[in-house]
N, C-alpha and C. Protein backbone atom coordinates (compact mmCIF):
# COMPACT_ATOMS: atom_id res chain seq x y z
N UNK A 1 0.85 -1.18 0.00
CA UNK A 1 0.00 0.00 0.00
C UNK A 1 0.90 1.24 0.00
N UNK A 2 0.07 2.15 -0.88
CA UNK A 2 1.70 3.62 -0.81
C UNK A 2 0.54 4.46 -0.49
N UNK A 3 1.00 5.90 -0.22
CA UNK A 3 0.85 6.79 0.44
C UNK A 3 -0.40 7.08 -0.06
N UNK A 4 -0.65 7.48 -1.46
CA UNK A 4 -2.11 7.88 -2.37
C UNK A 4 -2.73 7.13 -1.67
N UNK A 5 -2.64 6.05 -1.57
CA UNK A 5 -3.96 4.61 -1.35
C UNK A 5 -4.34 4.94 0.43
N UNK A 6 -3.39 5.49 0.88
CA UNK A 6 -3.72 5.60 2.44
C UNK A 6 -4.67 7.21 2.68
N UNK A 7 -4.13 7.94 1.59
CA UNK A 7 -5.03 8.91 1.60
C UNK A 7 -6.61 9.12 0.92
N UNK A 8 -6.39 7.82 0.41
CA UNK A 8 -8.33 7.81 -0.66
C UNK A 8 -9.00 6.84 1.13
N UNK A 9 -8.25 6.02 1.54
CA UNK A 9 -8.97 5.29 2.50
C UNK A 9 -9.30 6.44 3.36
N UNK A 10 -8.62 7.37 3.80
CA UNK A 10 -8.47 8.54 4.68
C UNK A 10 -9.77 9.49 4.30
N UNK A 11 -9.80 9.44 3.17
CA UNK A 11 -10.93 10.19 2.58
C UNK A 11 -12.11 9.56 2.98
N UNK A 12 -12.52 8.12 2.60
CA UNK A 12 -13.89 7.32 2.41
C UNK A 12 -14.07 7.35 4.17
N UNK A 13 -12.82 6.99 4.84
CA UNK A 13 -13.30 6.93 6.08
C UNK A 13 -13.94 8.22 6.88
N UNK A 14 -13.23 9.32 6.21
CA UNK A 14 -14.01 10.44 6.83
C UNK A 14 -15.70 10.44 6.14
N UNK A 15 -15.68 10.45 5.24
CA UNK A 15 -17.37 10.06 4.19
C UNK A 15 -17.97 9.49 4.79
N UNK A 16 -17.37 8.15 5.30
CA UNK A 16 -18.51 7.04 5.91
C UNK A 16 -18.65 7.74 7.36
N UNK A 17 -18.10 8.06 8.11
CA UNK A 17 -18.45 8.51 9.98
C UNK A 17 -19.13 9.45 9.58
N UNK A 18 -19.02 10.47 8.36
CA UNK A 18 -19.97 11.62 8.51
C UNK A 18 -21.59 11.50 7.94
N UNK A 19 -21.28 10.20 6.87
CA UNK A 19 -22.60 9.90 6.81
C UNK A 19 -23.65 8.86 7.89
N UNK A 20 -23.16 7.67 8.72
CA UNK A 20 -23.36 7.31 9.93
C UNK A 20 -23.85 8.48 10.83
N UNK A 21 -22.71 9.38 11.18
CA UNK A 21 -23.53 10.53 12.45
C UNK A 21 -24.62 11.37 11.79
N UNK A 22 -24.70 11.51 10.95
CA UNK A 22 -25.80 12.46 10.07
C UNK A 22 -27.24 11.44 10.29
N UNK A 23 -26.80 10.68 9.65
CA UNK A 23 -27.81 9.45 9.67
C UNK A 23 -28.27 9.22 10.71
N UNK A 24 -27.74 9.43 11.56
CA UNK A 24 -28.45 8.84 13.43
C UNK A 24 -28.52 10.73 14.43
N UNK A 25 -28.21 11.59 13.37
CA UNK A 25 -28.46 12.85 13.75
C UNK A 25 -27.46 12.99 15.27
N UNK A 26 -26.66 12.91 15.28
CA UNK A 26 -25.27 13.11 15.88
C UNK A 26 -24.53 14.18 15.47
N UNK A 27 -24.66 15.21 16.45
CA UNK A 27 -23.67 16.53 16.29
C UNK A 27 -22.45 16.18 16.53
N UNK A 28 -21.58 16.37 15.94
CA UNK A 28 -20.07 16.27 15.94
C UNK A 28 -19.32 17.17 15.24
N UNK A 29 -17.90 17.01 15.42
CA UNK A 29 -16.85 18.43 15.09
C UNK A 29 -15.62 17.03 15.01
N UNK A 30 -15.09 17.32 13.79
CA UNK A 30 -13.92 16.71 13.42
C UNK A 30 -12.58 17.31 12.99
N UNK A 31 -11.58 16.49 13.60
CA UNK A 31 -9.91 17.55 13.27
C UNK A 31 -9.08 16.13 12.90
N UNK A 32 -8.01 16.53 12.65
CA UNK A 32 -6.85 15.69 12.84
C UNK A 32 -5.72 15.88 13.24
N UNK A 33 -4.85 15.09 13.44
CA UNK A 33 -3.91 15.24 14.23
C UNK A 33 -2.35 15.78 13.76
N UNK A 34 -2.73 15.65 12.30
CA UNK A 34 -1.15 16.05 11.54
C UNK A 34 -1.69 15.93 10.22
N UNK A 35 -0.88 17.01 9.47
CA UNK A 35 -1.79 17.44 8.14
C UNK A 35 -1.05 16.73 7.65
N UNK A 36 -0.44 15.48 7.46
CA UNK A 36 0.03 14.91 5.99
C UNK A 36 -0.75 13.76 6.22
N UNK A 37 -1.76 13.55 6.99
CA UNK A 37 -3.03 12.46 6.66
C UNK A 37 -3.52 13.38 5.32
N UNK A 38 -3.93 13.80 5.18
CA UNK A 38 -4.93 14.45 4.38
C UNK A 38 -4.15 15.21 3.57
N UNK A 39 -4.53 15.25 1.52
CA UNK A 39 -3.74 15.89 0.61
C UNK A 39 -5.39 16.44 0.01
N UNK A 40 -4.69 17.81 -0.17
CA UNK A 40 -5.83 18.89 -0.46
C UNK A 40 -6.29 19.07 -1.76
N UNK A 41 -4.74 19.07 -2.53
CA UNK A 41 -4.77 19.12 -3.89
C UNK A 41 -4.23 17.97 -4.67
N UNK A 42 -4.38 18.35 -5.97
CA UNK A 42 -3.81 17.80 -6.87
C UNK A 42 -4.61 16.21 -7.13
N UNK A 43 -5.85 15.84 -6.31
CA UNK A 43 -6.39 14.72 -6.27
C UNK A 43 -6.34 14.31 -7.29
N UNK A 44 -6.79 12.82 -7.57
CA UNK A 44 -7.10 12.24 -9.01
C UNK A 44 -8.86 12.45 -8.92
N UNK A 45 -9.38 11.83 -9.99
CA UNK A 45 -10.97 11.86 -10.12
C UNK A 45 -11.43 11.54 -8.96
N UNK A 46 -11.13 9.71 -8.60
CA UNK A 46 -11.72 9.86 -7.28
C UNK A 46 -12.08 10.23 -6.25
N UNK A 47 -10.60 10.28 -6.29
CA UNK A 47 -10.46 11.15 -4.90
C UNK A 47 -10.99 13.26 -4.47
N UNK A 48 -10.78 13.20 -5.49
CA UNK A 48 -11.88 14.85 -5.68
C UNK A 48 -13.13 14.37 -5.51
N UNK A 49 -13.82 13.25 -5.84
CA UNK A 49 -15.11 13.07 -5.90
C UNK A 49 -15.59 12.48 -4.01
N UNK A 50 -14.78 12.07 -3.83
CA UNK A 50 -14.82 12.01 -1.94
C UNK A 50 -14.96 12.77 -1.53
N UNK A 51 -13.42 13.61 -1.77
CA UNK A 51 -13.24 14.96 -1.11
C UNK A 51 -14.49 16.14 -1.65
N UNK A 52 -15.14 16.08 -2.75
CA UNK A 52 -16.67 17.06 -2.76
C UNK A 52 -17.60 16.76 -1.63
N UNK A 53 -17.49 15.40 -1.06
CA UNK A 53 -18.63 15.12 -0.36
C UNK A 53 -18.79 15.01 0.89
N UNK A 54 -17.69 15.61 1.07
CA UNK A 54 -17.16 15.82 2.49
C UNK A 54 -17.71 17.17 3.01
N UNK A 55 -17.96 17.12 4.16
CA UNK A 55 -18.35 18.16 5.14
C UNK A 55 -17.12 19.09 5.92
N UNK A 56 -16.30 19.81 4.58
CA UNK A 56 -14.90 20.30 5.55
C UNK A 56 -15.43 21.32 6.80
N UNK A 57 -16.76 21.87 6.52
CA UNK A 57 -17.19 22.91 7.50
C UNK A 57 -17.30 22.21 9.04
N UNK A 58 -17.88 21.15 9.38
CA UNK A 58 -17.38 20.23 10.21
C UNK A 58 -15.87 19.58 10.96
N UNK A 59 -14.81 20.38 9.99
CA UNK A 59 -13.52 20.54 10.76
C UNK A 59 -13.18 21.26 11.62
N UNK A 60 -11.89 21.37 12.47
CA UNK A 60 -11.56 22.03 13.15
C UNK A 60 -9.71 22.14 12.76
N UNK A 61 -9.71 23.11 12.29
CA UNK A 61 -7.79 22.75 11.75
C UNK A 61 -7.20 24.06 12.44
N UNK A 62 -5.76 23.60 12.45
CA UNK A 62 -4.98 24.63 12.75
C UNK A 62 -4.47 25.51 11.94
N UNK A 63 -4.77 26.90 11.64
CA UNK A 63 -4.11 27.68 10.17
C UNK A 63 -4.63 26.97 8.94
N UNK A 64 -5.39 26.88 8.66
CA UNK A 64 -6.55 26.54 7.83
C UNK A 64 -6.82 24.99 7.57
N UNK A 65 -5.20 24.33 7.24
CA UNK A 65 -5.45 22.52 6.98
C UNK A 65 -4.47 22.20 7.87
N UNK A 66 -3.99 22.51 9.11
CA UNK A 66 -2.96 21.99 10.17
C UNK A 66 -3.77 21.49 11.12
N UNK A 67 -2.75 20.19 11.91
CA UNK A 67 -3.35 19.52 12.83
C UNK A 67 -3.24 20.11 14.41
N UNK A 68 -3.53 19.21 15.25
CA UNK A 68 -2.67 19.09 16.65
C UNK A 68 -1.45 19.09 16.91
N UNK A 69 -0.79 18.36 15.79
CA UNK A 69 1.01 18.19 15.46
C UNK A 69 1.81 19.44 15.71
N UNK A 70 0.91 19.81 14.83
CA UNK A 70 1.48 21.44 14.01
C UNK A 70 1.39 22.48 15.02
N UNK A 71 0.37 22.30 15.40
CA UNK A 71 -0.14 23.20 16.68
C UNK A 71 0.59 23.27 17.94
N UNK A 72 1.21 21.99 18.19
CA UNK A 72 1.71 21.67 19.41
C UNK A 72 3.41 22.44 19.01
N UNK A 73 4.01 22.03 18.00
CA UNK A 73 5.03 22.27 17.66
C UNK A 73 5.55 23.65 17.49
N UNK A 74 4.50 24.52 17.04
CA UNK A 74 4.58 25.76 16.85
C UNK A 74 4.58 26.50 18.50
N UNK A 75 3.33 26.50 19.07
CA UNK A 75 2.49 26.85 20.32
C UNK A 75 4.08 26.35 21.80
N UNK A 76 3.94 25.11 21.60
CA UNK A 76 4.31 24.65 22.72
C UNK A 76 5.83 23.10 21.90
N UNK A 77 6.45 23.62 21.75
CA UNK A 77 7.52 23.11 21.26
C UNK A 77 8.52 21.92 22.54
N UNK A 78 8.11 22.84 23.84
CA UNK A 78 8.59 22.25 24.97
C UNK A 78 7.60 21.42 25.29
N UNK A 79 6.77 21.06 25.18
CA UNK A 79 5.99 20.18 26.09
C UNK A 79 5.51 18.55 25.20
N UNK A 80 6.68 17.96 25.01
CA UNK A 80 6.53 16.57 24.42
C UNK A 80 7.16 15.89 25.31
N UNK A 81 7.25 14.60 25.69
CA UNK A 81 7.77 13.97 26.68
C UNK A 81 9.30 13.79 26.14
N UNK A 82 9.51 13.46 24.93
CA UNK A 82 10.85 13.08 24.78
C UNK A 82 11.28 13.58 22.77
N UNK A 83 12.43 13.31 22.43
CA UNK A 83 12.66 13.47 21.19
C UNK A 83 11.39 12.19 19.96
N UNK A 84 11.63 11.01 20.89
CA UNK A 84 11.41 9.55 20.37
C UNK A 84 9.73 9.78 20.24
N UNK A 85 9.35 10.62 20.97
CA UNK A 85 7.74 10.16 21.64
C UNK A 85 7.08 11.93 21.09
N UNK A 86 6.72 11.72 19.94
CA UNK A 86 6.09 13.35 19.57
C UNK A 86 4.85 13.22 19.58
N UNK A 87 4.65 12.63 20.73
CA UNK A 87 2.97 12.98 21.09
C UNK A 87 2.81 14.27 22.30
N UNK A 88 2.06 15.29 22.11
CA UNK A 88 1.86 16.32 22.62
C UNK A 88 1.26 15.89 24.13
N UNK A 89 2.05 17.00 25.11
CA UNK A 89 1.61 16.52 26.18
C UNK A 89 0.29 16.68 26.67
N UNK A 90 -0.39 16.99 28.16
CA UNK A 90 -1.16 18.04 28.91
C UNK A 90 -1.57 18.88 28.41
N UNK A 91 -0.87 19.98 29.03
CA UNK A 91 -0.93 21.07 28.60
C UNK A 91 -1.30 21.79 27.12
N UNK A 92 -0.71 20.79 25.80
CA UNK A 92 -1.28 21.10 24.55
C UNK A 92 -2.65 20.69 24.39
N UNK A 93 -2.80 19.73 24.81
CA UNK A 93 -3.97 18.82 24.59
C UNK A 93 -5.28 20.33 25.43
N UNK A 94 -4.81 20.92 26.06
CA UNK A 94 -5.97 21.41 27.12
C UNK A 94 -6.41 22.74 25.87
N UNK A 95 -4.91 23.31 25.71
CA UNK A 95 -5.08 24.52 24.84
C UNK A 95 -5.38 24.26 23.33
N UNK A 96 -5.13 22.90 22.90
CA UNK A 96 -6.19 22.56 21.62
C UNK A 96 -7.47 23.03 21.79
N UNK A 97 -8.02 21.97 23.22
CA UNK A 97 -9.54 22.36 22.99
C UNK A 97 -10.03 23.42 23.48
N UNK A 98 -9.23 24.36 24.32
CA UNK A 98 -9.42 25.40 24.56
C UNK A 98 -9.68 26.76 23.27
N UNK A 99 -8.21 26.71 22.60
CA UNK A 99 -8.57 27.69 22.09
C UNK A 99 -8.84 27.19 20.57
N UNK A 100 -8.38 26.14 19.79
CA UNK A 100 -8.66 26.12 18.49
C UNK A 100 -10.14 25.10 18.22
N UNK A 101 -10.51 24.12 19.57
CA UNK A 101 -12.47 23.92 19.38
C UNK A 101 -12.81 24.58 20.08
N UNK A 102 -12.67 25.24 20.93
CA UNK A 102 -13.76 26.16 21.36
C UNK A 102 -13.85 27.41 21.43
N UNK A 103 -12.53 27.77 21.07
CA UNK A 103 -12.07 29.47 20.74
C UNK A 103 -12.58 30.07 22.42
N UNK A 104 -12.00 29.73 22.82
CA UNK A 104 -12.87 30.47 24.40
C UNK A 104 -11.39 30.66 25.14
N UNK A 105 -11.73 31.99 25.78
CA UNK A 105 -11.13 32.66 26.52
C UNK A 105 -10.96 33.00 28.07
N UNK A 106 -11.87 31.76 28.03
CA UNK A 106 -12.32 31.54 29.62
C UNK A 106 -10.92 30.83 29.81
N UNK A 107 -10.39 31.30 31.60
CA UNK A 107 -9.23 30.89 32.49
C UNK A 107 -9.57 29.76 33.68
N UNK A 108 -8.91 28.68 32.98
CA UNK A 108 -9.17 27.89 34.24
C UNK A 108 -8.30 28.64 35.57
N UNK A 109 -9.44 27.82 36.97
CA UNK A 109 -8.35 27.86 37.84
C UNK A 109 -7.03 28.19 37.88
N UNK A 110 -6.27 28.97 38.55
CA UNK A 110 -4.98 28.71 38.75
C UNK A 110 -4.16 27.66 39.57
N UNK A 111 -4.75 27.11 40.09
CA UNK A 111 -3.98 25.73 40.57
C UNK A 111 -4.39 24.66 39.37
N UNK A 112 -5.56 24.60 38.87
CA UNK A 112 -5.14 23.46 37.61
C UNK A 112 -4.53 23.94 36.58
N UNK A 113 -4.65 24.95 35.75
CA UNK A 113 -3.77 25.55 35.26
C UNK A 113 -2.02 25.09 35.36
N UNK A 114 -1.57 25.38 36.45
CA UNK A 114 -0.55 25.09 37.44
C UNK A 114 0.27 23.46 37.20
N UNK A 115 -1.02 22.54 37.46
CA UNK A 115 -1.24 21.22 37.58
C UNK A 115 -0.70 21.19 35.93
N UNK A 116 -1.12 21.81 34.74
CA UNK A 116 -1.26 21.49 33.68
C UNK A 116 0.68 22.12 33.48
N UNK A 117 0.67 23.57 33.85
CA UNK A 117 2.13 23.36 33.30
C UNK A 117 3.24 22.74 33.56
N UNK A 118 3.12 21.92 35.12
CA UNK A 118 3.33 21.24 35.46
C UNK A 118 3.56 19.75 35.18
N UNK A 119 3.30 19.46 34.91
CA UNK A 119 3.35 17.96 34.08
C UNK A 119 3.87 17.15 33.96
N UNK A 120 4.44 17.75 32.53
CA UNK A 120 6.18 17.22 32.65
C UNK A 120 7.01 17.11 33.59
N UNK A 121 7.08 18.14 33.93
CA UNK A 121 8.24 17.98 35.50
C UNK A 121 7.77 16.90 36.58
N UNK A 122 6.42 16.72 37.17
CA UNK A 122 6.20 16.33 38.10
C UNK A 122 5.43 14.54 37.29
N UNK A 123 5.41 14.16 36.29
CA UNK A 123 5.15 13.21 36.10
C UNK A 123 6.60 12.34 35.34
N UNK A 124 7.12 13.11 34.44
CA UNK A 124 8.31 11.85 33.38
C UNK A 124 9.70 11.97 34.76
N UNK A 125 9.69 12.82 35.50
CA UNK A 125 10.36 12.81 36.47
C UNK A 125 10.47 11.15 37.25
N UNK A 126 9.43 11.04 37.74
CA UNK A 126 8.83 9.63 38.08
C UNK A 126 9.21 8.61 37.07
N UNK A 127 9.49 8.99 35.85
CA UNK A 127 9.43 6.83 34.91
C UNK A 127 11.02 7.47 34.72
N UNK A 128 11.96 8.22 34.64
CA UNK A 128 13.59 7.72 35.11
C UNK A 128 14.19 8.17 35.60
């Protein structure tokens, strides 16, 4: 399987969950996690013909087709557990849904807050 073929599956699979939740009338909001799942241009027939039937208004991206990846990397560059492990910590994860799904400007607490910049230090501390 090469890369095209992972991106038409990438496509149908977004088609099929959006026609399922529609179908059973399920509000939902969809993102992803790193923009090289998803190729915008240059499709072949098919794959333009997916990508028409898609609900992009139902996304949530970073800078118009960026993920969580992108977001984390830019935003918060420090807060991954390790070089090996580029999954975003806490703290990104909070200010994803904070500010790019819900655009809100509301302040948590300052002790969770706290808890959140915290994290790293007081948890990977613990595994070595």
């Amino acid at each position: 399987m090469n890369e095209r073929h992972n991106w038409y599956r990438t496509l149908e699979r977004i088609l099929y969950t959006q026609m399922f939740l529609e179908k059973h009338n399920i509000e939902y909001t969809m993102m992803i996690y790193k923009a090289d799942v998803l190729q915008h241009k240059n499709l072949s027939n098919s794959e333009n013909a997916l990508y028409k039937q898609i609900d992009w208004a139902k996304f949530k991206f970073y800078k118009d087709k960026l993920g969580m990846w992108e977001f984390a990397h830019e935003q918060y560059p420090e807060e991954f557990a390790e070089e090996s492990d580029q999954h975003p910590l806490p703290l990104t994860h909070y200010h994803w849904v904070k500010d790019i799904m819900f655009e809100s400007d509301i302040k948590p607490p300052e002790g969770e807050y706290r808890k959140l910049t915290q994290w790293k230090i007081s948890n990977l501390r613990k595994k070595y």
